[in-house]
PDB file of N, CA and C in Angstrom:
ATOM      1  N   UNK A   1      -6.483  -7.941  16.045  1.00  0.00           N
ATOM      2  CA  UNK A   1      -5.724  -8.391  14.895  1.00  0.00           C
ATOM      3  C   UNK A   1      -4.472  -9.099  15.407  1.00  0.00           C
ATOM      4  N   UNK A   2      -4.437 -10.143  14.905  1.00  0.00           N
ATOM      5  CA  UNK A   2      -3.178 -11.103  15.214  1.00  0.00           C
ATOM      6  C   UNK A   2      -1.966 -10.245  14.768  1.00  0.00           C
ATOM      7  N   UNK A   3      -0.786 -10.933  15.661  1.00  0.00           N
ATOM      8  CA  UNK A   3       0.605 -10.185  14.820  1.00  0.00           C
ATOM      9  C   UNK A   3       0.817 -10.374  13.751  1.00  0.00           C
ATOM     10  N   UNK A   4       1.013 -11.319  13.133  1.00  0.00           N
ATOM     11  CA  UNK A   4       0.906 -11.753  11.836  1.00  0.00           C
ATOM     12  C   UNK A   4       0.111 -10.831  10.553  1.00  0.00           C
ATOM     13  N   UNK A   5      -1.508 -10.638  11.247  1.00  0.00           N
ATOM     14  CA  UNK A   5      -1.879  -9.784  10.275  1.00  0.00           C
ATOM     15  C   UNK A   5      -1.319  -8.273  10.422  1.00  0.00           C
ATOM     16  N   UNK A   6      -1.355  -7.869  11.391  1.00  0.00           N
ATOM     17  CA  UNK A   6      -0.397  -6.988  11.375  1.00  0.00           C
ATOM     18  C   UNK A   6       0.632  -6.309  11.115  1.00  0.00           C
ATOM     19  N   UNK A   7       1.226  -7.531  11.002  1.00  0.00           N
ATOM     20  CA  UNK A   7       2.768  -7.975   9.929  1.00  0.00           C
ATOM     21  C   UNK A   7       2.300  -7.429   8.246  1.00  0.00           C
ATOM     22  N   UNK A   8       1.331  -8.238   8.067  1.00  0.00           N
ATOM     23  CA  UNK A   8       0.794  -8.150   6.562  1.00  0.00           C
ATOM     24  C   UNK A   8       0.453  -6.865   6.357  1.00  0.00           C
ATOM     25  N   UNK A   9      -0.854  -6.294   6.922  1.00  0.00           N
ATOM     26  CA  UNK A   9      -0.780  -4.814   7.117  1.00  0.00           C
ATOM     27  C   UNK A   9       0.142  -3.893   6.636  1.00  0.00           C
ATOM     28  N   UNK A  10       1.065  -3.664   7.375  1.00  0.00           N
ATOM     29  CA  UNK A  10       1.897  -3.107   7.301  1.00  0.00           C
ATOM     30  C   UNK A  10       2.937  -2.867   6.298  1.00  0.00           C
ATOM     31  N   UNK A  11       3.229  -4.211   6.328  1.00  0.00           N
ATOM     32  CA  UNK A  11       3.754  -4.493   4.481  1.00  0.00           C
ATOM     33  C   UNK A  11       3.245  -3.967   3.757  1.00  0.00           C
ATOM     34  N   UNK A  12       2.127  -4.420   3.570  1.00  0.00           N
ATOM     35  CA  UNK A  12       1.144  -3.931   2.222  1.00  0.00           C
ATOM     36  C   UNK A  12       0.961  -1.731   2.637  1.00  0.00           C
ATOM     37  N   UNK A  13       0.969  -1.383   3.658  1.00  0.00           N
ATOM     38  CA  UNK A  13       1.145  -0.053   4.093  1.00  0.00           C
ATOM     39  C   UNK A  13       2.409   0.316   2.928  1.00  0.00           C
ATOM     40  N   UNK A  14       3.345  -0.525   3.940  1.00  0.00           N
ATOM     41  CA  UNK A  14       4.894   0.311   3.312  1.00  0.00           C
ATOM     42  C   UNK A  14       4.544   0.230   1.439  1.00  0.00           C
ATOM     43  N   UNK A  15       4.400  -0.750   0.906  1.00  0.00           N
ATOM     44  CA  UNK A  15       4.542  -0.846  -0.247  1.00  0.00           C
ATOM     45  C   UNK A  15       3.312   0.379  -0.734  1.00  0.00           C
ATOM     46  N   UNK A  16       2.425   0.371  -0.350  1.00  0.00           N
ATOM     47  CA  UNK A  16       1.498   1.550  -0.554  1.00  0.00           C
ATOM     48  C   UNK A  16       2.287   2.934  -1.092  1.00  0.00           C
ATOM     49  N   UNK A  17       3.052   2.933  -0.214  1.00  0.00           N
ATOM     50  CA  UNK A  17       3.668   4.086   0.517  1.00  0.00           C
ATOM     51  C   UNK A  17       5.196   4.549  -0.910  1.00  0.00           C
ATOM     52  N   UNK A  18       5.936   3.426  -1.016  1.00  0.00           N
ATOM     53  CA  UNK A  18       7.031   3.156  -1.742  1.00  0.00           C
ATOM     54  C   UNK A  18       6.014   3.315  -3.369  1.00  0.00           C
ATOM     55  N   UNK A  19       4.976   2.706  -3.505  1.00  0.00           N
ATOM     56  CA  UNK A  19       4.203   2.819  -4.931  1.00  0.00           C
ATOM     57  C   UNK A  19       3.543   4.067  -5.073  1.00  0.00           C
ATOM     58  N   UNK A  20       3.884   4.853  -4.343  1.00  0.00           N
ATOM     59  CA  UNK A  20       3.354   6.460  -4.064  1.00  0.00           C
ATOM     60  C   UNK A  20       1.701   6.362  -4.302  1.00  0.00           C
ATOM     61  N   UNK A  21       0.865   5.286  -3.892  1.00  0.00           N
ATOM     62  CA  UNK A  21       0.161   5.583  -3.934  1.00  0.00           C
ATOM     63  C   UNK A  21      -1.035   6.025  -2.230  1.00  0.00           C
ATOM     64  N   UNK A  22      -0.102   6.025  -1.317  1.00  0.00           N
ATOM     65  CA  UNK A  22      -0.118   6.712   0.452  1.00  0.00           C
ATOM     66  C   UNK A  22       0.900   7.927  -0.244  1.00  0.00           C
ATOM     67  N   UNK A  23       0.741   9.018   0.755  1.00  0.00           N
ATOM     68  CA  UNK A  23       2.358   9.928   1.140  1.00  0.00           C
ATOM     69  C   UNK A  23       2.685   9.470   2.462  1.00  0.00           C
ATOM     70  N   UNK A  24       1.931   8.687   3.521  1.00  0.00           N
ATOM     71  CA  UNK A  24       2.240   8.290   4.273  1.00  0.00           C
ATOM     72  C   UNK A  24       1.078   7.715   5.282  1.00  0.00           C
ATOM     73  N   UNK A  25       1.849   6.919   6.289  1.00  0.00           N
ATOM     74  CA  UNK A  25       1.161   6.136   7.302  1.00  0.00           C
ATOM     75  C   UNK A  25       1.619   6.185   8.804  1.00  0.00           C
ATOM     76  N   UNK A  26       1.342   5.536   9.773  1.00  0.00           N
ATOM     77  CA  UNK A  26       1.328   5.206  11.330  1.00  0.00           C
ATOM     78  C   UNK A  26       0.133   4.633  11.878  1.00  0.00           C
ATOM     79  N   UNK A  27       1.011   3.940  12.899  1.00  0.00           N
ATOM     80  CA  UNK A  27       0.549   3.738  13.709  1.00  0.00           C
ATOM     81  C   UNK A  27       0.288   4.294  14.747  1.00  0.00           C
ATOM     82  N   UNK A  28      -1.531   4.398  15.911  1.00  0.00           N
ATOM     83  CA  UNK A  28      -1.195   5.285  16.385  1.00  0.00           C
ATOM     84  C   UNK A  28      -1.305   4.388  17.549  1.00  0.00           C
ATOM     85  N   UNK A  29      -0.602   5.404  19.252  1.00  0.00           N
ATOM     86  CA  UNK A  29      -0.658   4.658  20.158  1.00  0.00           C
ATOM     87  C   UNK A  29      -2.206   3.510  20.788  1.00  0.00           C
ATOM     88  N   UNK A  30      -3.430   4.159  20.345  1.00  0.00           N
ATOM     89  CA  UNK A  30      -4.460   3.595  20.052  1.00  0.00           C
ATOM     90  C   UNK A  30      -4.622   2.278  19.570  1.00  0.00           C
ATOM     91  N   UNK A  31      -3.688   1.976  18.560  1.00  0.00           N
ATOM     92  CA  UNK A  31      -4.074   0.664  17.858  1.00  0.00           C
ATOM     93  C   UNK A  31      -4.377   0.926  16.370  1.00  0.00           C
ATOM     94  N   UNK A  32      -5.254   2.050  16.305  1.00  0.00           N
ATOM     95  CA  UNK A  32      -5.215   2.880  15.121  1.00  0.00           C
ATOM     96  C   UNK A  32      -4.401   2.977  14.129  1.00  0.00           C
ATOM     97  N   UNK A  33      -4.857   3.680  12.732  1.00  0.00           N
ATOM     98  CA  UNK A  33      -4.019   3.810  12.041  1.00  0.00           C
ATOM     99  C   UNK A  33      -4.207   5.102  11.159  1.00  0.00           C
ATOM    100  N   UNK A  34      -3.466   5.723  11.178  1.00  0.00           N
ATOM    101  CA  UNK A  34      -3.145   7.039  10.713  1.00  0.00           C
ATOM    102  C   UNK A  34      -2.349   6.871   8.952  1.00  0.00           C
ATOM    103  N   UNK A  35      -3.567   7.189   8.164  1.00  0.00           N
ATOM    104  CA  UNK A  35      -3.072   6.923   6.558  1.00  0.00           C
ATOM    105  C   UNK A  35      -3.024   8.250   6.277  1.00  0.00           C
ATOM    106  N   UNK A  36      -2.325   9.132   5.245  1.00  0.00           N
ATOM    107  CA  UNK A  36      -2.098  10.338   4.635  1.00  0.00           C
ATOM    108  C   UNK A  36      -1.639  10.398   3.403  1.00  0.00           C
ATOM    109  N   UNK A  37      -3.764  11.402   2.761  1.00  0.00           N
ATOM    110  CA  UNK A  37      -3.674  11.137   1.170  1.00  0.00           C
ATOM    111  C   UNK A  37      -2.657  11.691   0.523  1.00  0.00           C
ATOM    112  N   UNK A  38      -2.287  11.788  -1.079  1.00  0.00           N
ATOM    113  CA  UNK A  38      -1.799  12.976  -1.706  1.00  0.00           C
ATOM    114  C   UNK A  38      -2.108  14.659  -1.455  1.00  0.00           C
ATOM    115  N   UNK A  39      -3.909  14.738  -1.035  1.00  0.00           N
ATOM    116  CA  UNK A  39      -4.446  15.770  -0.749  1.00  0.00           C
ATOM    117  C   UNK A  39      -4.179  16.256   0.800  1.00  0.00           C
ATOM    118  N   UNK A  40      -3.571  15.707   1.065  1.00  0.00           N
ATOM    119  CA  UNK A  40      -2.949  15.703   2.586  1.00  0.00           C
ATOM    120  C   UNK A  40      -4.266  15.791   3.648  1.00  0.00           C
ATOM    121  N   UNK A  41      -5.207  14.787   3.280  1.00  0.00           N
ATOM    122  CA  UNK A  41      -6.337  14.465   3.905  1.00  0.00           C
ATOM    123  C   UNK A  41      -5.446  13.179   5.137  1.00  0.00           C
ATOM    124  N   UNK A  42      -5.894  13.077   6.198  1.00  0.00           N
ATOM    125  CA  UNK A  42      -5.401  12.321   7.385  1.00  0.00           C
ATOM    126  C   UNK A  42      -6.440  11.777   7.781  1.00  0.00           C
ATOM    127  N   UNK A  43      -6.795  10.180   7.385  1.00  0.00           N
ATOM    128  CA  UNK A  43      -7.544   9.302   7.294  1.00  0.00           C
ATOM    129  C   UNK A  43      -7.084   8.207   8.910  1.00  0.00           C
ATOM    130  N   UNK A  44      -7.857   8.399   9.613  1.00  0.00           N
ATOM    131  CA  UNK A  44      -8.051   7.706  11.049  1.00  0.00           C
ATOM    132  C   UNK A  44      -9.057   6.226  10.840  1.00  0.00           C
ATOM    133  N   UNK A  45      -8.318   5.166  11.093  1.00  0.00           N
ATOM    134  CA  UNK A  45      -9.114   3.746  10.715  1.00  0.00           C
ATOM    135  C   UNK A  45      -8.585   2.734  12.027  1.00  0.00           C
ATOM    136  N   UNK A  46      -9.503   2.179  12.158  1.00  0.00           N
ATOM    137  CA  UNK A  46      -9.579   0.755  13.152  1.00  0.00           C
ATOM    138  C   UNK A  46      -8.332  -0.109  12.575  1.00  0.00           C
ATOM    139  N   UNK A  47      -8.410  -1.018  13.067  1.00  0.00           N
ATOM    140  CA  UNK A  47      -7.167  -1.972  12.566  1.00  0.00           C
ATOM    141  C   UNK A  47      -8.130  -2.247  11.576  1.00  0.00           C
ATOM    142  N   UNK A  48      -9.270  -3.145  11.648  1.00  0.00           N
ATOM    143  CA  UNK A  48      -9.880  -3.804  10.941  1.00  0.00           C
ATOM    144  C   UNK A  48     -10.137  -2.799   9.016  1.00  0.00           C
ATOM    145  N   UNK A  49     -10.371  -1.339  10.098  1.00  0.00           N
ATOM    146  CA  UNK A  49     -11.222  -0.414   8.788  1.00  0.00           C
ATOM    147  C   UNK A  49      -9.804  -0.039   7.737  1.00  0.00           C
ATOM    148  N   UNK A  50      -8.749  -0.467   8.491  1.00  0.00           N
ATOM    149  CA  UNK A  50      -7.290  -0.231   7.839  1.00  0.00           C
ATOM    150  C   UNK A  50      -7.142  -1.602   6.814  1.00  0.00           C
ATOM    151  N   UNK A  51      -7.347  -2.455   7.703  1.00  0.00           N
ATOM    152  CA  UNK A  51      -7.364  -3.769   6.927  1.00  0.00           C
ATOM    153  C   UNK A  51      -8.258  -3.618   5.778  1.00  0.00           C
ATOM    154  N   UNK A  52      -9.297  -3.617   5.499  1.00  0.00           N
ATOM    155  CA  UNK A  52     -10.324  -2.687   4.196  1.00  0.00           C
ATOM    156  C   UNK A  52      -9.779  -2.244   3.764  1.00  0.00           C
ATOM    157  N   UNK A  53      -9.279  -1.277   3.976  1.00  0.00           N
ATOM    158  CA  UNK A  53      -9.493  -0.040   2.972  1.00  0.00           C
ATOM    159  C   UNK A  53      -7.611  -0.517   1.941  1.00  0.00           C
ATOM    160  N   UNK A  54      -6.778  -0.825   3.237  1.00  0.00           N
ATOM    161  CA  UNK A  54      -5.320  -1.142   2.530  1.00  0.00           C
ATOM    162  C   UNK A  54      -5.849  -2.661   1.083  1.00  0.00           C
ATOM    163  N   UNK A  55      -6.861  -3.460   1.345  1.00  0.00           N
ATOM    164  CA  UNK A  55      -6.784  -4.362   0.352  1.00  0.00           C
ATOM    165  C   UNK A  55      -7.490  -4.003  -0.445  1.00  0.00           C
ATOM    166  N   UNK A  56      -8.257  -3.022  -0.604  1.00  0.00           N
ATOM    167  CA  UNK A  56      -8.992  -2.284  -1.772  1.00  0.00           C
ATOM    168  C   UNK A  56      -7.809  -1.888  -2.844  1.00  0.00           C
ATOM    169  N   UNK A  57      -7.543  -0.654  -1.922  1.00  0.00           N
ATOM    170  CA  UNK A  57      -6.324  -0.113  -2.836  1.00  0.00           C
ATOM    171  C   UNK A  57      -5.034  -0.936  -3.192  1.00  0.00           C
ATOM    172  N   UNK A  58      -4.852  -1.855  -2.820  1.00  0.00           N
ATOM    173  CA  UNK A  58      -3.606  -3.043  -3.393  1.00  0.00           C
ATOM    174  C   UNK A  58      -4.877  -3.643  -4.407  1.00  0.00           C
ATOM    175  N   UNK A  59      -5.921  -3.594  -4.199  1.00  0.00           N
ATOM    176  CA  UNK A  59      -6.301  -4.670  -5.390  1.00  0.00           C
ATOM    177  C   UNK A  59      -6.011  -3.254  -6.481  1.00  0.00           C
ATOM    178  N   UNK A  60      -6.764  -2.393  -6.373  1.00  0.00           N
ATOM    179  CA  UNK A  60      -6.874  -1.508  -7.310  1.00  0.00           C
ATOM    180  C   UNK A  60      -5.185  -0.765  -8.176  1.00  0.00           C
ATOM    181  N   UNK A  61      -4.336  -0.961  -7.141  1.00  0.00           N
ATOM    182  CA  UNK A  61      -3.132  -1.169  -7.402  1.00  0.00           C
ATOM    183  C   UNK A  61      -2.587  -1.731  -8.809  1.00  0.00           C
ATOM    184  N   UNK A  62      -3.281  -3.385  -7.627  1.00  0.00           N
ATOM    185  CA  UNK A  62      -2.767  -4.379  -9.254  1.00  0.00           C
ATOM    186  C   UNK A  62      -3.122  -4.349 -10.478  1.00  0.00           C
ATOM    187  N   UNK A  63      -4.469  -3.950 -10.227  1.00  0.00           N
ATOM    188  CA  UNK A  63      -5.292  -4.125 -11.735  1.00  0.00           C
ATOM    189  C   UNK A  63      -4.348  -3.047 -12.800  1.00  0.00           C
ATOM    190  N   UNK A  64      -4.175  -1.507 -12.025  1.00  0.00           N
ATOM    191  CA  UNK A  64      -4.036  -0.617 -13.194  1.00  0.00           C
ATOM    192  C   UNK A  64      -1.859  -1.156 -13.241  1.00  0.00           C
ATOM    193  N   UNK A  65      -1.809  -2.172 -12.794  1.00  0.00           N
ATOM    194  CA  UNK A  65      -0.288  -2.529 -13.225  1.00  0.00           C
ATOM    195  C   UNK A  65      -0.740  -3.647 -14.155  1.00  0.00           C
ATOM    196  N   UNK A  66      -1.883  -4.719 -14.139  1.00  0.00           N
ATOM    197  CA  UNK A  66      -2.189  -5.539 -14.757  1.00  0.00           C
ATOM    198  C   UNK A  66      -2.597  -4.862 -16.145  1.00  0.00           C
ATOM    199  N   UNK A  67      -2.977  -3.820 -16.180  1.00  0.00           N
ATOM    200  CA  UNK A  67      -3.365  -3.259 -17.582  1.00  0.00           C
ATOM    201  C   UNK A  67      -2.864  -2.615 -18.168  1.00  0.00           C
ATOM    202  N   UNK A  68      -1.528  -2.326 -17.423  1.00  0.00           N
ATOM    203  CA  UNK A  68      -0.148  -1.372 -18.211  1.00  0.00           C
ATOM    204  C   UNK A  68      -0.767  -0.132 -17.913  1.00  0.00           C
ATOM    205  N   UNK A  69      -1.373   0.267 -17.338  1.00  0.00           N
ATOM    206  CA  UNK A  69      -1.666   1.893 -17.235  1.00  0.00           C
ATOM    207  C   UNK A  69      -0.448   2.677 -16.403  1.00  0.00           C
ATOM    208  N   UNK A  70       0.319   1.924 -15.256  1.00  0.00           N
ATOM    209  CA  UNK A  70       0.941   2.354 -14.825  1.00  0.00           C
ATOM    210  C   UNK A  70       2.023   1.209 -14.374  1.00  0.00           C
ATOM    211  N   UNK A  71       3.406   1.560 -14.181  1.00  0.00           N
ATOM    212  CA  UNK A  71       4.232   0.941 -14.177  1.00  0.00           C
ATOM    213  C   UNK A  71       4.851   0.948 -12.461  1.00  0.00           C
ATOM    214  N   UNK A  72       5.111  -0.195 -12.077  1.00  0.00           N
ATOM    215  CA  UNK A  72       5.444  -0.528 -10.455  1.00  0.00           C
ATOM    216  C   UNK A  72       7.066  -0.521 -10.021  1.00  0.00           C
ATOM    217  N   UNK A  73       7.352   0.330  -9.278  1.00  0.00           N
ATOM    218  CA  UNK A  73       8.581   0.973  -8.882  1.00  0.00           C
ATOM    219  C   UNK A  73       9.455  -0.481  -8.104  1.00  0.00           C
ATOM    220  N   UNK A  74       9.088  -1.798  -8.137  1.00  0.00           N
ATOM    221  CA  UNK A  74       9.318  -2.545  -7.357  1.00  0.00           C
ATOM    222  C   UNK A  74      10.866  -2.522  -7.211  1.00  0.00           C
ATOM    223  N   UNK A  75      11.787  -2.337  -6.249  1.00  0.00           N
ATOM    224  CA  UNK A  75      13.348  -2.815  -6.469  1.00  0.00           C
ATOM    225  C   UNK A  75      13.741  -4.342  -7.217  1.00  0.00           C
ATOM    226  N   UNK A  76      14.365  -4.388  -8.415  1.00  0.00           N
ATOM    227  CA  UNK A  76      14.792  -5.150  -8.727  1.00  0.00           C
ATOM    228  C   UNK A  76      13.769  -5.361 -10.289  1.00  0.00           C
ATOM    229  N   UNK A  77      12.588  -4.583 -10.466  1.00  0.00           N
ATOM    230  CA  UNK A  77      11.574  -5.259 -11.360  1.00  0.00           C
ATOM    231  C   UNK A  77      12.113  -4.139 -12.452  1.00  0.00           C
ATOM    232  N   UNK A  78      13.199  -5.218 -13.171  1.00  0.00           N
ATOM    233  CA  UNK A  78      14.139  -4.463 -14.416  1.00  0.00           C
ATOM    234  C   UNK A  78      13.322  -4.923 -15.730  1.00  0.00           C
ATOM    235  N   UNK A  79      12.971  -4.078 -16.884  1.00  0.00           N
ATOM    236  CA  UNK A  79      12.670  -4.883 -18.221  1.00  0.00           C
ATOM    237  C   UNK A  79      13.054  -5.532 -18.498  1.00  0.00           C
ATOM    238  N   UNK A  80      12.713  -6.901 -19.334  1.00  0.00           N
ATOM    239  CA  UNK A  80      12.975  -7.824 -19.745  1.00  0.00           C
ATOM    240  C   UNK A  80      13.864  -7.159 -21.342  1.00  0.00           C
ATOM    241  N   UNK A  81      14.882  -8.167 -21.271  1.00  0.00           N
ATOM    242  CA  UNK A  81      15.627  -7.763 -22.633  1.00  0.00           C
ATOM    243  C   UNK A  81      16.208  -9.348 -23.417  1.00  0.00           C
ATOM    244  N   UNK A  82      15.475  -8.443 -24.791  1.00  0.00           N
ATOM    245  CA  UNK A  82      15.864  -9.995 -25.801  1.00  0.00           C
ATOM    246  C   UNK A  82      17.398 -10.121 -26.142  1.00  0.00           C
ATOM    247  N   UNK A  83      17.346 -11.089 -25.663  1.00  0.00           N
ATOM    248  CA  UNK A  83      18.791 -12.141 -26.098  1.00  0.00           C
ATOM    249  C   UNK A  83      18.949 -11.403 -28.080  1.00  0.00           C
ATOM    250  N   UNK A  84      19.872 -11.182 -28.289  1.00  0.00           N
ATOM    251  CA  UNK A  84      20.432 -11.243 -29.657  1.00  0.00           C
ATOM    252  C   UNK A  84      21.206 -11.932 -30.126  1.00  0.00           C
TER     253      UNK A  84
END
């Protein structure tokens, strides 16, 4: 995996992580990647099987923010308020 994707990775990790939908992640000295569910299950993945599995759950992410089911902790993503 290029640095770059790596870069991306990771991002998309942290934000995982910040959207509480990880309790957490690492890297391991391997190359590996060390994800940790809510159930405190400790999920061991390839770069690649990390790369999977992190764009699943960002898609699945978006959708249930796309459908209002759940609301996204983003810094700065304040309600919109009508002018009076």
């Amino acid at each position: 995996m290029s640095a770059s994707g790596r870069d991306y990775l990771t991002a998309m990790l942290d934000v995982l992580v910040y959207e509480n939908v990880l309790v957490a992640w690492r890297r391991l000295p391997s190359g590996c990647y060390m994800l940790v569910s809510h159930e405190g299950e400790e999920i061991r993945l390839t770069p690649q099987q990390a790369d999977a599995w992190t764009r699943g759950a960002f898609a699945v992410y978006l959708a249930l923010v796309d459908q209002r089911r759940i609301s996204p902790r983003i810094p700065g993503d304040t309600p919109h308020h009508q002018l009076e």
